[in-house]
Every structure is written in C-alpha cells, then in structure tokens.
PDB file of N, CA and C in Angstrom:
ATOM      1  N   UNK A   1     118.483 108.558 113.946  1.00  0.00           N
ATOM      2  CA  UNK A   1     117.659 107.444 113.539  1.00  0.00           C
ATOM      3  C   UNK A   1     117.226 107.649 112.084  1.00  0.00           C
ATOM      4  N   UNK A   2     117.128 106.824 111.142  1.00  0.00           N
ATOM      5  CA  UNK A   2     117.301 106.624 109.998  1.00  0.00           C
ATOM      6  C   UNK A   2     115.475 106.871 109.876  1.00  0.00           C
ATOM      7  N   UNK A   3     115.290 107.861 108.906  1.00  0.00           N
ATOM      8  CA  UNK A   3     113.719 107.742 108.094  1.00  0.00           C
ATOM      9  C   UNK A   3     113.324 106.514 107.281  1.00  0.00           C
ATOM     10  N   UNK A   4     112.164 106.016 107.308  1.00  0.00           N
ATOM     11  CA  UNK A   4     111.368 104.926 106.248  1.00  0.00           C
ATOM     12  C   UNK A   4     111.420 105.932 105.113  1.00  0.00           C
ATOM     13  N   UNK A   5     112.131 105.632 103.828  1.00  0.00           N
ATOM     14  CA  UNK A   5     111.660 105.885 102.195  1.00  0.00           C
ATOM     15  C   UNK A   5     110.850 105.100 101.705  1.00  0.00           C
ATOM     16  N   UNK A   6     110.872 105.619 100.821  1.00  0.00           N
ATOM     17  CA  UNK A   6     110.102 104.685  99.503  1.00  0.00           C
ATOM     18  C   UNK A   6     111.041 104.501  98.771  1.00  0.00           C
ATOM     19  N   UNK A   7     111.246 102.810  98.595  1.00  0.00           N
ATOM     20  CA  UNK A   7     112.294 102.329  97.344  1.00  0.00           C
ATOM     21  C   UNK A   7     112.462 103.079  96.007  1.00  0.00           C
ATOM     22  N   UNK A   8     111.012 103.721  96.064  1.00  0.00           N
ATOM     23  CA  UNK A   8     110.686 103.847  94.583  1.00  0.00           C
ATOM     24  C   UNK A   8     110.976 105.597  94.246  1.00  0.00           C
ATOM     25  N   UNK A   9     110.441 106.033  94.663  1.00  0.00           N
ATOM     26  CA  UNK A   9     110.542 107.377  94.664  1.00  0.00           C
ATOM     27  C   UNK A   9     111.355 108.437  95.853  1.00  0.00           C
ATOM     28  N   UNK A  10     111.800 107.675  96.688  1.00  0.00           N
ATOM     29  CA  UNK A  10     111.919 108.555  98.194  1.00  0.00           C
ATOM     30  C   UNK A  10     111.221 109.373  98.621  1.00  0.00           C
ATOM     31  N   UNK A  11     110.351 109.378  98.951  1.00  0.00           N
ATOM     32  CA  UNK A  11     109.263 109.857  99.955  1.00  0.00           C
ATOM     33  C   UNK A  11     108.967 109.848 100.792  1.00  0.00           C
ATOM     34  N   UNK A  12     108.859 110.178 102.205  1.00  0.00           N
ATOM     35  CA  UNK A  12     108.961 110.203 103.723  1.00  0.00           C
ATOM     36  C   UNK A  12     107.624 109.784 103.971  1.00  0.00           C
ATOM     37  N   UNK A  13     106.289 109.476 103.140  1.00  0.00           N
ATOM     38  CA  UNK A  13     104.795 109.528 103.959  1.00  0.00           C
ATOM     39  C   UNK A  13     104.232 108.542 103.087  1.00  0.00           C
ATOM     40  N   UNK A  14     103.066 108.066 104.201  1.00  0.00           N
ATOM     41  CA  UNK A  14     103.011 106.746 103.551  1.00  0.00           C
ATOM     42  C   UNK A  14     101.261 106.500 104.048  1.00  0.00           C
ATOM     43  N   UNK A  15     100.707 106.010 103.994  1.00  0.00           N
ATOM     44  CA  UNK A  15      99.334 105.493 103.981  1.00  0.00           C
ATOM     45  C   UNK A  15      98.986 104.738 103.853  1.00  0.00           C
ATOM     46  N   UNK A  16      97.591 103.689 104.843  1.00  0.00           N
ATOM     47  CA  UNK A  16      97.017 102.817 104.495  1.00  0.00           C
ATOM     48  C   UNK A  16      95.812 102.583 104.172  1.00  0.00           C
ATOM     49  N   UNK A  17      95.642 101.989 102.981  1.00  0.00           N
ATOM     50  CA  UNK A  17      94.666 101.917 102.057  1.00  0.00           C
ATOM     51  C   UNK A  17      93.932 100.388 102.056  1.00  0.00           C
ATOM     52  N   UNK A  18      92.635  99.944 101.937  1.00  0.00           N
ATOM     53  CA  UNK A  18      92.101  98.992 101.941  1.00  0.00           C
ATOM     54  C   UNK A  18      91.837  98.458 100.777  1.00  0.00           C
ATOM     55  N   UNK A  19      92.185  96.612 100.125  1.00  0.00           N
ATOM     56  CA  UNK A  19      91.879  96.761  99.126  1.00  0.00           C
ATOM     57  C   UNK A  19      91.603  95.149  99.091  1.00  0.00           C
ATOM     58  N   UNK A  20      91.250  94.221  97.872  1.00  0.00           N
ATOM     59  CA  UNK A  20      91.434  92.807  98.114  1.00  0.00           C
ATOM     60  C   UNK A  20      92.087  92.426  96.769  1.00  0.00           C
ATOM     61  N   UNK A  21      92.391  90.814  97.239  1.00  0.00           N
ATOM     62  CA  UNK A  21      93.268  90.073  96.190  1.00  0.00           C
ATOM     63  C   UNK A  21      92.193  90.083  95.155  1.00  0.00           C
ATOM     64  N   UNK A  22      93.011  89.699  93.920  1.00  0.00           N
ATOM     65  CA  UNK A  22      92.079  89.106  93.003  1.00  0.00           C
ATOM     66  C   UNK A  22      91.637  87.620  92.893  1.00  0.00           C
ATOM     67  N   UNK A  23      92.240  86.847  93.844  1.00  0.00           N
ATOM     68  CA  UNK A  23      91.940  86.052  93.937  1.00  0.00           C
ATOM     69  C   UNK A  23      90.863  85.594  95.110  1.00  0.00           C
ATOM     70  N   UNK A  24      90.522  86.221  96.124  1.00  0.00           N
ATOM     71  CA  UNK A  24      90.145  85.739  97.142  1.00  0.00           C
ATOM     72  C   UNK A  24      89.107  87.494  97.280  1.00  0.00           C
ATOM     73  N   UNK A  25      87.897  87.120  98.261  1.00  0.00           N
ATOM     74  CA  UNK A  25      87.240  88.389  99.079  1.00  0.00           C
ATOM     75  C   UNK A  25      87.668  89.138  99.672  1.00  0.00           C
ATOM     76  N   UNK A  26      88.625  88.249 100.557  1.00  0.00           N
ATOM     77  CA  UNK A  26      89.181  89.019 101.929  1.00  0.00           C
ATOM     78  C   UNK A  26      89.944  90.172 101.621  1.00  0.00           C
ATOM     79  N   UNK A  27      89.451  91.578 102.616  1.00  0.00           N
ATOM     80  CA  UNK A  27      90.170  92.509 102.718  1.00  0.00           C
ATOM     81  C   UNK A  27      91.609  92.407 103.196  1.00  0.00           C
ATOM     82  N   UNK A  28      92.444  93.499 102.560  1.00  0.00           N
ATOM     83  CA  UNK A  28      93.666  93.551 102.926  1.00  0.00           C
ATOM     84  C   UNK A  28      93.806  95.089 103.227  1.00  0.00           C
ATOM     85  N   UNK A  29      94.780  95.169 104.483  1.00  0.00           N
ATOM     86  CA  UNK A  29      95.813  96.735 103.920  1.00  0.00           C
ATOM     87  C   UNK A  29      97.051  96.879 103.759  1.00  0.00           C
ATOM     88  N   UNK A  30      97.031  97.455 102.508  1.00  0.00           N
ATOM     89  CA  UNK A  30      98.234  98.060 101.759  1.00  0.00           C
ATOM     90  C   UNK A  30      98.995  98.779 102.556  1.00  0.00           C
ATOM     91  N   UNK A  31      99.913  98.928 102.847  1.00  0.00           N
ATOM     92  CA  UNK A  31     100.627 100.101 103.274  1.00  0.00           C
ATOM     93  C   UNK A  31     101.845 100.789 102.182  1.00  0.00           C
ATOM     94  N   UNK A  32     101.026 101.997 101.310  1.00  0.00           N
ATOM     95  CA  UNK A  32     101.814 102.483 100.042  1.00  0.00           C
ATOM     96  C   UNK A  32     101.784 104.110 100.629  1.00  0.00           C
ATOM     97  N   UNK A  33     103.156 104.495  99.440  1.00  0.00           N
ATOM     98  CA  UNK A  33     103.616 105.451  99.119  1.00  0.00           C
ATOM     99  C   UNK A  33     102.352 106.172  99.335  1.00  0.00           C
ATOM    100  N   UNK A  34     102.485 107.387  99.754  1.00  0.00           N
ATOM    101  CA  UNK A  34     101.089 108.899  99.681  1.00  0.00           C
ATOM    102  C   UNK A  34     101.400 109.336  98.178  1.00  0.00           C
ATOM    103  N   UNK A  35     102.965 109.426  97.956  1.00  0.00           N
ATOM    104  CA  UNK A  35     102.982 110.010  96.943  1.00  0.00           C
ATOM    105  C   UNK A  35     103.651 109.479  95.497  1.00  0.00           C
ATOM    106  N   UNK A  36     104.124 108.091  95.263  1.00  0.00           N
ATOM    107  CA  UNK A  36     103.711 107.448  94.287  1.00  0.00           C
ATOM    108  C   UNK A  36     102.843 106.086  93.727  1.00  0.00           C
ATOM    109  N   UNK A  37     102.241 106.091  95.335  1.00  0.00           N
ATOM    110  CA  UNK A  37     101.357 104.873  95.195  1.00  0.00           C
ATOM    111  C   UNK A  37     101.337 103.463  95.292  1.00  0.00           C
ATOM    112  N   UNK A  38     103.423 103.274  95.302  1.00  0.00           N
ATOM    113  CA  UNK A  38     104.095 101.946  95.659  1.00  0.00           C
ATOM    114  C   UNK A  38     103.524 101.486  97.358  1.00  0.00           C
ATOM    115  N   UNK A  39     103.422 100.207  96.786  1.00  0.00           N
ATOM    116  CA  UNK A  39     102.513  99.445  97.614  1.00  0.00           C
ATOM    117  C   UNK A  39     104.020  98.879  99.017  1.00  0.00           C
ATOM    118  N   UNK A  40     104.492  99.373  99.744  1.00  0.00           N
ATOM    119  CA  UNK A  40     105.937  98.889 101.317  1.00  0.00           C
ATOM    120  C   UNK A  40     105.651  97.762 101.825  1.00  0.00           C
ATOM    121  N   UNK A  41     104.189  97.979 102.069  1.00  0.00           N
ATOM    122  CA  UNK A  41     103.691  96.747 102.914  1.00  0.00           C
ATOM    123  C   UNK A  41     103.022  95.938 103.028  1.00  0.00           C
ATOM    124  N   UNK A  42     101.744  95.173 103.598  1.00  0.00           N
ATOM    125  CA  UNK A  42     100.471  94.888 103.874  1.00  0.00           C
ATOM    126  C   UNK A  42     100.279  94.398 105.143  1.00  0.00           C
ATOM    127  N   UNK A  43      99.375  95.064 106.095  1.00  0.00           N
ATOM    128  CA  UNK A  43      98.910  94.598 107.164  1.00  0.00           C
ATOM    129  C   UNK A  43      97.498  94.189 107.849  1.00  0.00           C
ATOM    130  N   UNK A  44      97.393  93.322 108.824  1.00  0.00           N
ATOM    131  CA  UNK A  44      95.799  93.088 108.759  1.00  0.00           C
ATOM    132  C   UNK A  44      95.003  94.074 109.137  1.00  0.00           C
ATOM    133  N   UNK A  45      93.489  93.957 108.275  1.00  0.00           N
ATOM    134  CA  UNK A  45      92.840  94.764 108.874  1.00  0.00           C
ATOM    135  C   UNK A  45      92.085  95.158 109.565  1.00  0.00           C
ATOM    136  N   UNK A  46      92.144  94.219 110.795  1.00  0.00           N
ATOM    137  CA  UNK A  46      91.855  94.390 112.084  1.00  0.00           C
ATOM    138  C   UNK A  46      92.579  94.889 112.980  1.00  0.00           C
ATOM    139  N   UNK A  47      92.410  95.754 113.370  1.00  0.00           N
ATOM    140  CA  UNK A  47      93.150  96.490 114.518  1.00  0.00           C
ATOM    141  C   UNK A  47      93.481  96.085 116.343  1.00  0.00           C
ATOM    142  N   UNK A  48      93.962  95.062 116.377  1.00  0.00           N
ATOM    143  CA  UNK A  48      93.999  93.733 117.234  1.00  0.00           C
ATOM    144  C   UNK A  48      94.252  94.819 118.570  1.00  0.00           C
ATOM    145  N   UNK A  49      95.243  95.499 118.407  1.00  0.00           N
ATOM    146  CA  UNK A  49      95.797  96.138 119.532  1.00  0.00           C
ATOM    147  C   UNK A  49      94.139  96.808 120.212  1.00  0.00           C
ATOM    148  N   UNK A  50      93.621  97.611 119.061  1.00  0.00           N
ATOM    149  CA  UNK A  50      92.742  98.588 119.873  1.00  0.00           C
ATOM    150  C   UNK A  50      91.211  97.775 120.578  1.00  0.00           C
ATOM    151  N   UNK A  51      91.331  96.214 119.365  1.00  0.00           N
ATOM    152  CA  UNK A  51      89.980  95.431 120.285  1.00  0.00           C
ATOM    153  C   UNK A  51      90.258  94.775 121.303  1.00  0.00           C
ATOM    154  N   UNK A  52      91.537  94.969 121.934  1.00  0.00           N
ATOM    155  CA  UNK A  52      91.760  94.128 122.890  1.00  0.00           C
ATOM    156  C   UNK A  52      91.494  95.224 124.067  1.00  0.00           C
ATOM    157  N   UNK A  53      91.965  96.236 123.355  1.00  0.00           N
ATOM    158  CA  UNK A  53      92.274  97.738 124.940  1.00  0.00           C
ATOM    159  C   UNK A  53      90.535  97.486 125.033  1.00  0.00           C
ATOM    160  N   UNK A  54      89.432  97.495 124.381  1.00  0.00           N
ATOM    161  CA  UNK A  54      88.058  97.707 124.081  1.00  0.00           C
ATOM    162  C   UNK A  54      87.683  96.953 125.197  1.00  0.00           C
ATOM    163  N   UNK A  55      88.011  95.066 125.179  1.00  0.00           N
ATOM    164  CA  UNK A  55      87.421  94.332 126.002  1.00  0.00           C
ATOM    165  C   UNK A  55      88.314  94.341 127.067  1.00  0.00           C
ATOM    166  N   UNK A  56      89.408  94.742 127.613  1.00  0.00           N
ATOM    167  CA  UNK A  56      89.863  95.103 129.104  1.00  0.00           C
ATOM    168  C   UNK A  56      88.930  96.307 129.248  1.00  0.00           C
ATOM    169  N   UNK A  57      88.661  97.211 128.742  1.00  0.00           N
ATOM    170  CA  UNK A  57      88.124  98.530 129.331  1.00  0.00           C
ATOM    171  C   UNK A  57      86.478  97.644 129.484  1.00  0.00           C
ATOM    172  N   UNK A  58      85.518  96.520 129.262  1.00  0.00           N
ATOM    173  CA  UNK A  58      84.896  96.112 129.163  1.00  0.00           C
ATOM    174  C   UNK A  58      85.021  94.924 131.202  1.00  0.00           C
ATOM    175  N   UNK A  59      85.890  94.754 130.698  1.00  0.00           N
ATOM    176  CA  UNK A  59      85.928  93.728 131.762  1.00  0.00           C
ATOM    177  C   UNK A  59      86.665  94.619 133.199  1.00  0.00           C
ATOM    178  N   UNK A  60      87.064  96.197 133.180  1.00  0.00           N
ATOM    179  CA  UNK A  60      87.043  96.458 134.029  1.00  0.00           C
ATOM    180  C   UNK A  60      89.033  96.222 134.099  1.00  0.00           C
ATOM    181  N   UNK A  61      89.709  95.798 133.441  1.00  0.00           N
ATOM    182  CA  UNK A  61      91.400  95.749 133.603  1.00  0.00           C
ATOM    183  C   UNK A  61      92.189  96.845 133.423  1.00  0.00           C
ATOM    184  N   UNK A  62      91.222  97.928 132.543  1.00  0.00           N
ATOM    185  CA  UNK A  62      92.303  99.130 132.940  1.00  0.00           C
ATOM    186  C   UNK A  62      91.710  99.956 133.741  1.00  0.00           C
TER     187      UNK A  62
END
C-alpha cells in the first residue's frame, strides 16, 4: 500500500493545524506538511464522528 507524501518536499507526517480565511471568521483545519509546512488539505473542525459516539453514549445506543 502506497504512503501519503508531500507534493512538496516528500515527507511521510503531516498535522492538523487550526487557522481562518482572510476573508471570513470561521475556523478552518489545515491539514499540512510537519515538516515543510505545505498546506494537503483542509478539514472541518468539528469532529462529527466523535459528537455523535458522545450523544449515542448519552441516549444509551452503545
């Protein structure tokens, strides 16, 4: 199975960092390089998966 690089540098590790547009408030996350800082991705930054496990463990579904 093939590793994620970095276009930019090839680098195997990667991190997400919080940041916003310049145009707008709203937070974003980056998903960049650890080690040259190139920006791969952006994803939201709400963590949908883990507030959902939150309110089943709330309502008793798992």
């Amino acid at each position: 199975m093939a590793m994620p690089t970095c276009v930019k540098c090839g680098s195997y590790s990667f991190e997400k960092k919080e940041g916003t547009l310049k145009s707008s408030d709203s937070v974003i996350c980056f998903v960049q390089c650890c080690k040259c800082g190139s920006v791969v991705g952006v994803m939201d930054p709400h963590d949908i998966g883990a507030e959902l496990q939150l309110i089943k463990k709330k309502l008793g579904i798992l």
